[in-house]
Protein backbone atom coordinates (compact mmCIF):
# COMPACT_ATOMS: atom_id res chain seq x y z
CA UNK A 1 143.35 175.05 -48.52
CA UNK A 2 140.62 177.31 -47.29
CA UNK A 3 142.19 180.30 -47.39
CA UNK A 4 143.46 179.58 -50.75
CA UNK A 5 139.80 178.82 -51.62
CA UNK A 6 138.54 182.47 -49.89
CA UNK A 7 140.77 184.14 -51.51
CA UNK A 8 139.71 183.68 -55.31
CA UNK A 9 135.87 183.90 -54.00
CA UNK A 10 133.98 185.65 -56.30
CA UNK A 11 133.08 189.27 -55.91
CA UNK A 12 131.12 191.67 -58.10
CA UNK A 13 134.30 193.44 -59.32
CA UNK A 14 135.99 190.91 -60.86
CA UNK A 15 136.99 190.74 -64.39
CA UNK A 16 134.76 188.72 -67.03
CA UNK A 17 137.93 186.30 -67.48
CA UNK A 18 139.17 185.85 -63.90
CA UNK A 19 138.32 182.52 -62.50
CA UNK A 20 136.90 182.21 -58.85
CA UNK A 21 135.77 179.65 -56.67
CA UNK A 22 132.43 179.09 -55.58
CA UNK A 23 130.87 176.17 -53.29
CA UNK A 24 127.23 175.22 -52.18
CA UNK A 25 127.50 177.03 -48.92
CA UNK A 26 128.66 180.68 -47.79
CA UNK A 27 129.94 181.32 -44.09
CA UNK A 28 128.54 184.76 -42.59
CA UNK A 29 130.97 187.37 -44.57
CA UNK A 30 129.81 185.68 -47.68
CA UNK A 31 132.81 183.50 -48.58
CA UNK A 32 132.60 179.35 -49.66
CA UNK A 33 132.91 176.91 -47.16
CA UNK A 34 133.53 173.07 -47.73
CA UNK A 35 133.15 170.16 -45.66
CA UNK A 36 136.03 167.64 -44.67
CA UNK A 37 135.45 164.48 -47.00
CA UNK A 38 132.80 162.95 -44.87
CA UNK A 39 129.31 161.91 -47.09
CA UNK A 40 127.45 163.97 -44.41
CA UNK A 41 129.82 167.05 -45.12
CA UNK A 42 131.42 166.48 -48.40
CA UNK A 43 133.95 168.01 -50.23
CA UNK A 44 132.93 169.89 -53.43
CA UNK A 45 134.98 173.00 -54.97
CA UNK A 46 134.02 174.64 -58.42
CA UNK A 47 136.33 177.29 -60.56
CA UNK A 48 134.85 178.99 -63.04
CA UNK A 49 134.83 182.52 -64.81
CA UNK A 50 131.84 185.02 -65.83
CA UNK A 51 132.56 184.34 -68.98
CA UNK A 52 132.37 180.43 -68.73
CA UNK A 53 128.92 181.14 -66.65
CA UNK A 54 127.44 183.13 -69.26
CA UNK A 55 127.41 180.58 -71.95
CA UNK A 56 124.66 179.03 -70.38
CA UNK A 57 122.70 182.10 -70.33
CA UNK A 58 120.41 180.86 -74.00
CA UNK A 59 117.31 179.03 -74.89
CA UNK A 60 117.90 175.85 -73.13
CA UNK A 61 116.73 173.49 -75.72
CA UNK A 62 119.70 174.71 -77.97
CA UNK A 63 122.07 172.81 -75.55
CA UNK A 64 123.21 169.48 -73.60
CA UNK A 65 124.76 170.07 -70.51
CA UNK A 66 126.97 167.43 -70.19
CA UNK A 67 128.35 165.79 -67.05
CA UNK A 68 131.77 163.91 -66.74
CA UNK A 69 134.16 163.10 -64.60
CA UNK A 70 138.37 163.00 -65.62
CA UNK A 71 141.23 161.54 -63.23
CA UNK A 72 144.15 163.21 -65.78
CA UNK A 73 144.58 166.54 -64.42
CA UNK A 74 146.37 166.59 -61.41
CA UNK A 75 149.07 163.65 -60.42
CA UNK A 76 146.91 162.44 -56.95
CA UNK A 77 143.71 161.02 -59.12
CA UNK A 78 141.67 162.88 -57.85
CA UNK A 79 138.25 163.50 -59.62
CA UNK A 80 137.49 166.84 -61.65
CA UNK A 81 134.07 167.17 -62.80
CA UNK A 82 133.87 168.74 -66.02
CA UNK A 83 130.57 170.44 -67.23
CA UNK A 84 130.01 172.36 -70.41
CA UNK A 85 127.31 173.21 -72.92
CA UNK A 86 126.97 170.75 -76.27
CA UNK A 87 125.93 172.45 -79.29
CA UNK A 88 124.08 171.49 -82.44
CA UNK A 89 127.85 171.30 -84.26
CA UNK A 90 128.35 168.88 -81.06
CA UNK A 91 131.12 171.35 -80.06
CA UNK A 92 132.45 171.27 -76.45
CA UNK A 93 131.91 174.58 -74.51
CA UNK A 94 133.55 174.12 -70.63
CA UNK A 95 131.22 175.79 -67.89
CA UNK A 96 132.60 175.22 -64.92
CA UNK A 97 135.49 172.44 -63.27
CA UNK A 98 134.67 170.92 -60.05
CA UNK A 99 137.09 169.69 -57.34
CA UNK A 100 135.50 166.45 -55.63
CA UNK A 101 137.32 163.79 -53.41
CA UNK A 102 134.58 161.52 -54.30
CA UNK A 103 131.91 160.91 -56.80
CA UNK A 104 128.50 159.74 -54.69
CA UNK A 105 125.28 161.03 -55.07
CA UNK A 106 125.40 163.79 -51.97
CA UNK A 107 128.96 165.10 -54.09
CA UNK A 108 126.69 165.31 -57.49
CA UNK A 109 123.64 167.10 -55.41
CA UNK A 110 126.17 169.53 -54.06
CA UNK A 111 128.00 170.60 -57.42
CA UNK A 112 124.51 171.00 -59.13
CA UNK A 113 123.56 172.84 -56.14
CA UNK A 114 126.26 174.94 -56.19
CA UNK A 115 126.41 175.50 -59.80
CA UNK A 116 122.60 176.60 -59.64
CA UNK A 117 123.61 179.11 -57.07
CA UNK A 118 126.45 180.99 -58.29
CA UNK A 119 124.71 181.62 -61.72
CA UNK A 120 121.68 182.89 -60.00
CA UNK A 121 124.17 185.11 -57.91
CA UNK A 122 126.09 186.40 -61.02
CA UNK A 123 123.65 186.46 -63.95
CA UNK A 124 120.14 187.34 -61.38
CA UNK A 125 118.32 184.60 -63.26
CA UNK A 126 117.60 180.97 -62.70
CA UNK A 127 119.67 178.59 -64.41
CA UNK A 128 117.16 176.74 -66.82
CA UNK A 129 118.42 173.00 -68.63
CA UNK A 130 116.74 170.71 -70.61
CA UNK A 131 118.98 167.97 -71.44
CA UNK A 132 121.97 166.77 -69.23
CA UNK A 133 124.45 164.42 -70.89
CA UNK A 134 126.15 161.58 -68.34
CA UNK A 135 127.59 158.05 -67.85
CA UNK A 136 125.69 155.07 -66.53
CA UNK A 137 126.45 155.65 -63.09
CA UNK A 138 123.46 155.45 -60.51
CA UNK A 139 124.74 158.45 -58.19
CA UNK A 140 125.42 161.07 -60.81
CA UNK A 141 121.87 159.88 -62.32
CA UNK A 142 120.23 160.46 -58.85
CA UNK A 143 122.28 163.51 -57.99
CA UNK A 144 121.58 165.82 -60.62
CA UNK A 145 118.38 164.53 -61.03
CA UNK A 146 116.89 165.88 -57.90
CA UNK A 147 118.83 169.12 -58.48
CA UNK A 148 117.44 169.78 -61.89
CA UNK A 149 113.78 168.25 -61.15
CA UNK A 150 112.74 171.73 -60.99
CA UNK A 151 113.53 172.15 -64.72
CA UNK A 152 109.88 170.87 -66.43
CA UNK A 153 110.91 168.09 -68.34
CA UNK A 154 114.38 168.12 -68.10
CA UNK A 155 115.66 164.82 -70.31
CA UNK A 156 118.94 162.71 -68.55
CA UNK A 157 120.96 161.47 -71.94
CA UNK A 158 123.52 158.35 -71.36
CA UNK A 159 126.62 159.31 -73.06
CA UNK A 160 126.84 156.67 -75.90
CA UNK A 161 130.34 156.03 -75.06
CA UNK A 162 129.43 154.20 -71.69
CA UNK A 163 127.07 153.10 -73.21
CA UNK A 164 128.77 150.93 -75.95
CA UNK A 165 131.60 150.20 -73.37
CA UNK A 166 128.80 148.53 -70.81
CA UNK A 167 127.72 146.82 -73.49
CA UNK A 168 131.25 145.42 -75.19
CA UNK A 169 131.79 144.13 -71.76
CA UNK A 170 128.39 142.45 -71.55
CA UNK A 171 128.68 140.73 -75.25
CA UNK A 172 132.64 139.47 -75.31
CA UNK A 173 131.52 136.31 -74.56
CA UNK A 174 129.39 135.50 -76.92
CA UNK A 175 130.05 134.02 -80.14
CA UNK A 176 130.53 136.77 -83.17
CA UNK A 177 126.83 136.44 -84.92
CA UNK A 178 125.09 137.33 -81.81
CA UNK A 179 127.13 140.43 -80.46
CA UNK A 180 126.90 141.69 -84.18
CA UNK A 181 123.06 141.42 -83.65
CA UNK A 182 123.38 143.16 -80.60
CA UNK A 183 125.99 146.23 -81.53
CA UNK A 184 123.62 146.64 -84.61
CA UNK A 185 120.34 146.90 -82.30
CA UNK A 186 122.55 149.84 -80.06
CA UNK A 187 123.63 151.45 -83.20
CA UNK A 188 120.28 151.30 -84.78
CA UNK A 189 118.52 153.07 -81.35
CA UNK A 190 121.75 155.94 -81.40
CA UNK A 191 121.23 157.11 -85.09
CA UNK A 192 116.89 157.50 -84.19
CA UNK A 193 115.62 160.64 -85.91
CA UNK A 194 113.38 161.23 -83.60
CA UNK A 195 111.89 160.47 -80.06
CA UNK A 196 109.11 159.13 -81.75
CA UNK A 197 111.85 156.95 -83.86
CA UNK A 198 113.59 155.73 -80.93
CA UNK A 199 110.71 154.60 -79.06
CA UNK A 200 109.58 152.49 -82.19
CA UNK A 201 113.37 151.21 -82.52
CA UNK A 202 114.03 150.26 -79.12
CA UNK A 203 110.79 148.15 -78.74
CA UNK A 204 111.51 146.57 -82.22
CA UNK A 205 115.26 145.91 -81.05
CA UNK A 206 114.09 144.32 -77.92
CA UNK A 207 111.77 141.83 -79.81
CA UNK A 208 114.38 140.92 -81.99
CA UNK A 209 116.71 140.27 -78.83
CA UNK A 210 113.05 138.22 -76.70
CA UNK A 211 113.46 136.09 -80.28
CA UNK A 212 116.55 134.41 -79.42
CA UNK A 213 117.27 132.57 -76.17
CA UNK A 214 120.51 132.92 -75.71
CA UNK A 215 120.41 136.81 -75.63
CA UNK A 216 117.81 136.81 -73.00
CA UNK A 217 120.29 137.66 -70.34
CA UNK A 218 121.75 140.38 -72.09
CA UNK A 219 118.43 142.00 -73.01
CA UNK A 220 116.83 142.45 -69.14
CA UNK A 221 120.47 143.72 -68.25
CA UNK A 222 119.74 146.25 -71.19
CA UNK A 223 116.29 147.31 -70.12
CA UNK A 224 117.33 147.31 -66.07
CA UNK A 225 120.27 148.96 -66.84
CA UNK A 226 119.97 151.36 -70.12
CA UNK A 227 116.63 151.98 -70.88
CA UNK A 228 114.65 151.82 -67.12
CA UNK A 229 114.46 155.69 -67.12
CA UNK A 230 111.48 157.02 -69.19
CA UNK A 231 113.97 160.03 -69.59
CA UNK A 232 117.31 157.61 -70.72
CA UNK A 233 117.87 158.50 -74.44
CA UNK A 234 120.91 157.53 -75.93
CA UNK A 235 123.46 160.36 -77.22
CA UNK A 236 126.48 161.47 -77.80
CA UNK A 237 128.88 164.82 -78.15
CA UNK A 238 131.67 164.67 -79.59
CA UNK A 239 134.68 167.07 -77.42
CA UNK A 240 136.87 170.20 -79.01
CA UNK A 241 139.96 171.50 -76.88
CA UNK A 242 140.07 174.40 -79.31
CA UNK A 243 137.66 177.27 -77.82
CA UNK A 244 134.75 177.58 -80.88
CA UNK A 245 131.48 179.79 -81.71
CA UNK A 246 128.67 178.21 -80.05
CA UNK A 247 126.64 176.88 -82.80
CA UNK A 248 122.63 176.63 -82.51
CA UNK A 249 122.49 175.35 -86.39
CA UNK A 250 123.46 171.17 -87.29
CA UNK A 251 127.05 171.67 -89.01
CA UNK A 252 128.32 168.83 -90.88
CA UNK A 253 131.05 167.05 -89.15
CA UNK A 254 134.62 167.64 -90.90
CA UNK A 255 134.79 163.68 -90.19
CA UNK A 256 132.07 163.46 -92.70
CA UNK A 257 133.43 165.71 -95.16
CA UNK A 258 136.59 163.66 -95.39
CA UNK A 259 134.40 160.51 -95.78
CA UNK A 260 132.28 161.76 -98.41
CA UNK A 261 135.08 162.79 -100.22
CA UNK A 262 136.92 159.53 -99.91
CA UNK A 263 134.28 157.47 -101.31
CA UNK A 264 133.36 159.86 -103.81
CA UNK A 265 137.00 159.59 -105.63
CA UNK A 266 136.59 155.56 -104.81
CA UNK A 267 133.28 155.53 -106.91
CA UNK A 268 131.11 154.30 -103.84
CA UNK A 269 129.12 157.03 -103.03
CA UNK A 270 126.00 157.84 -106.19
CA UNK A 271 122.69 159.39 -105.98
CA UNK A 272 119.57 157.25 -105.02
CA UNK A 273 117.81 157.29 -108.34
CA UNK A 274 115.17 153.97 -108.58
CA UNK A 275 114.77 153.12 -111.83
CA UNK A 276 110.87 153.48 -113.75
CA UNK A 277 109.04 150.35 -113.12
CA UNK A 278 111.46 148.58 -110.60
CA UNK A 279 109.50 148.30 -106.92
CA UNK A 280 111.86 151.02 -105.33
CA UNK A 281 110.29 153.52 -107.80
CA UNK A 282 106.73 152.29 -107.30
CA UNK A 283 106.75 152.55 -103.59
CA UNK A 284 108.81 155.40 -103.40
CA UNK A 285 106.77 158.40 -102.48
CA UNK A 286 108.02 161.48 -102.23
CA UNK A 287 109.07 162.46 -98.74
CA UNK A 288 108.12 166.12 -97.88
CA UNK A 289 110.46 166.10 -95.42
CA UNK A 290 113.62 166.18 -97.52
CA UNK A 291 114.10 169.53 -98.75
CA UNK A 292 113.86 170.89 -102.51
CA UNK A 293 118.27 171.19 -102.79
CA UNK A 294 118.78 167.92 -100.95
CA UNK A 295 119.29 164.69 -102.81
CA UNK A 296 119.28 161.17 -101.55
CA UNK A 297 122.44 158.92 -102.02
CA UNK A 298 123.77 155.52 -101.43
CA UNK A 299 127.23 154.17 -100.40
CA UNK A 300 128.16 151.08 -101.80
CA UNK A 301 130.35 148.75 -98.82
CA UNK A 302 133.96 149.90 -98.91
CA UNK A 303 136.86 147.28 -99.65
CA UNK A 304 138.40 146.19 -96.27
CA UNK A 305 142.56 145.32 -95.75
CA UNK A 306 143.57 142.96 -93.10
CA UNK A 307 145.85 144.67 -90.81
CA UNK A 308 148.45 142.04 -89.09
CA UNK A 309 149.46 144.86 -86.16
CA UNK A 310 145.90 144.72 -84.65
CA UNK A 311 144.61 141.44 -85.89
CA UNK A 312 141.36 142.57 -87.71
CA UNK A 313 140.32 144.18 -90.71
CA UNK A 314 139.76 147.83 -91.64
CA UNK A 315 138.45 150.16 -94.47
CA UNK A 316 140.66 150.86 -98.01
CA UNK A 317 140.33 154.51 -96.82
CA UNK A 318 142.68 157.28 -95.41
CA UNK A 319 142.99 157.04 -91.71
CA UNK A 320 140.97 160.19 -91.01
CA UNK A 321 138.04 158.94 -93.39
CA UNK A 322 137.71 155.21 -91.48
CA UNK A 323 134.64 154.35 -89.50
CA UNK A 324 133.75 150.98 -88.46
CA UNK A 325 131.44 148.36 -89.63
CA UNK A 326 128.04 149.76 -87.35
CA UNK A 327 128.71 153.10 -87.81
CA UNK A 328 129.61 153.32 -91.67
CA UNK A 329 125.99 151.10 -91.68
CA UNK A 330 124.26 154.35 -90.95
């Protein structure tokens, strides 16, 4: 294993495209050295290209770096840490893989650690980030936290995916009306505008919660657990295996496209047009932040089919134009 490692170290020579390992720690000729599984010495192997490395060589707040960990690609289980660069399209660019028998907070210090390192070694600059996208897990948070501390302000976002799964798990057993209430507070914090919006959101979400006893539990699990970190924000990035442009512009999503379309031909999508004299129209002031070609519209609830095969209902739509109940809400 460590010659096989040594031998695709990185030199200046290589190619743009040809991969090469890289670890935290050089011996005295210059090539990566790994430890032997213990937490003191831990095991922690990246493979990357000059290519890869390079994406992350932009304006910092054009990106989120995120931060996962997959068990599918090799037959042992062991972990690969993916990282990549999220665009404004929310477009999947891969970085760099990393090898790691274990996923603790020493193996997440050492793969930002080494990841710092080799792009200061290949591109002469510091690696700057100012978001980094992750799960809920307490050692990743803590790991690449006191790697990227050095970054001013650098924002940890909780993937919304672990997020919704943490709290599914936490709401199955309650009755229906209250883990609506609760999926619709989540929902309502995801699709903020703003910072500003979120903040506002959250606190009003968290009242409604403090308003009904039986969600007590739930909601200091939530704030321990989801929102403790002043830098937590909730987000999301949605994954492409085909390679794309990185994108610094918002693109709308083809998902949305599809949708739009859908309800269009169903009559349920129409311009928001309040009509003279009703209270819409009188309290309706123009918003400056809409721009001059954009038009507000409104999308009528979509007929829902029961579907015997899962036991639950879904939209009237094509498959590819279906969302569910929370997220058509927005």
């Amino acid at each position: 294993m460590r010659k096989l490692v040594q031998d695709a170290a990185f030199n200046s020579q290589m190619d743009e495209l040809e991969s090469f390992t890289f670890t935290q720690d050089k011996d005295a000729g210059g090539l990566p050295v790994f430890g032997n599984r213990s937490n003191q010495n831990p095991f922690v192997v990246g493979v990357i290209t000059k290519r890869l490395l390079m994406q992350a060589s932009r304006d910092a707040r054009s990106f989120i770096l995120p931060v996962d960990a997959t068990f599918k690609l090799n037959q042992l289980g062991i972990p690969v840490i993916v990282v990549g660069l999220s665009d404004c399209a929310r477009a999947f660019h891969l970085v760099a893989l990393f090898v790691s028998l274990q996923r603790k907070e020493v193996h997440y210090i050492e793969m930002s650690t080494a990841l710092h390192r080799i792009y200061r070694r290949v591109t002469g600059n510091e690696m700057i980030v100012d978001k980094v996208l992750g799960d809920a897990d307490d050692a990743q948070f803590n790991g690449i936290r006191q790697v990227f501390r050095g970054n001013a302000e650098v924002k940890y976002l909780m993937c919304f995916y672990h997020v919704i799964a943490k709290v599914f798990e936490k709401t199955r057993a309650m009755q229906d009306p209250l883990a609506q209430v609760v999926m619709s507070g989540v929902y309502d914090m995801h699709f903020a505008l703003s910072a500003e919006e979120f903040i506002l959101t959250k606190a009003r979400v968290i009242a409604q919660w403090a308003e009904n006893p039986e969600l007590a539990t739930f909601s200091r699990y939530f704030q321990a657990h989801i929102t403790k970190r002043s830098s937590v924000s909730i987000r999301c990035t949605a994954e492409s295996l085909s390679g794309k442009t990185f994108t610094s512009q918002p693109v709308i999503p083809a998902s949305t496209l599809r949708r739009s379309k859908q309800l269009a031909a169903a009559n349920l999508l129409h311009e928001y047009m309040p009509t003279r004299g009703s209270i819409e129209f009188l309290l309706d002031d123009d918003d400056l932040t809409i721009p001059p070609e954009s038009m507000r519209v409104i999308s009528k609830p979509c007929p829902r089919v029961f579907d015997p095969d899962v036991g639950r209902t879904h939209e009237a739509l094509m498959v590819t134009a279906q969302q569910g109940v929370h997220l058509s809400r927005m």
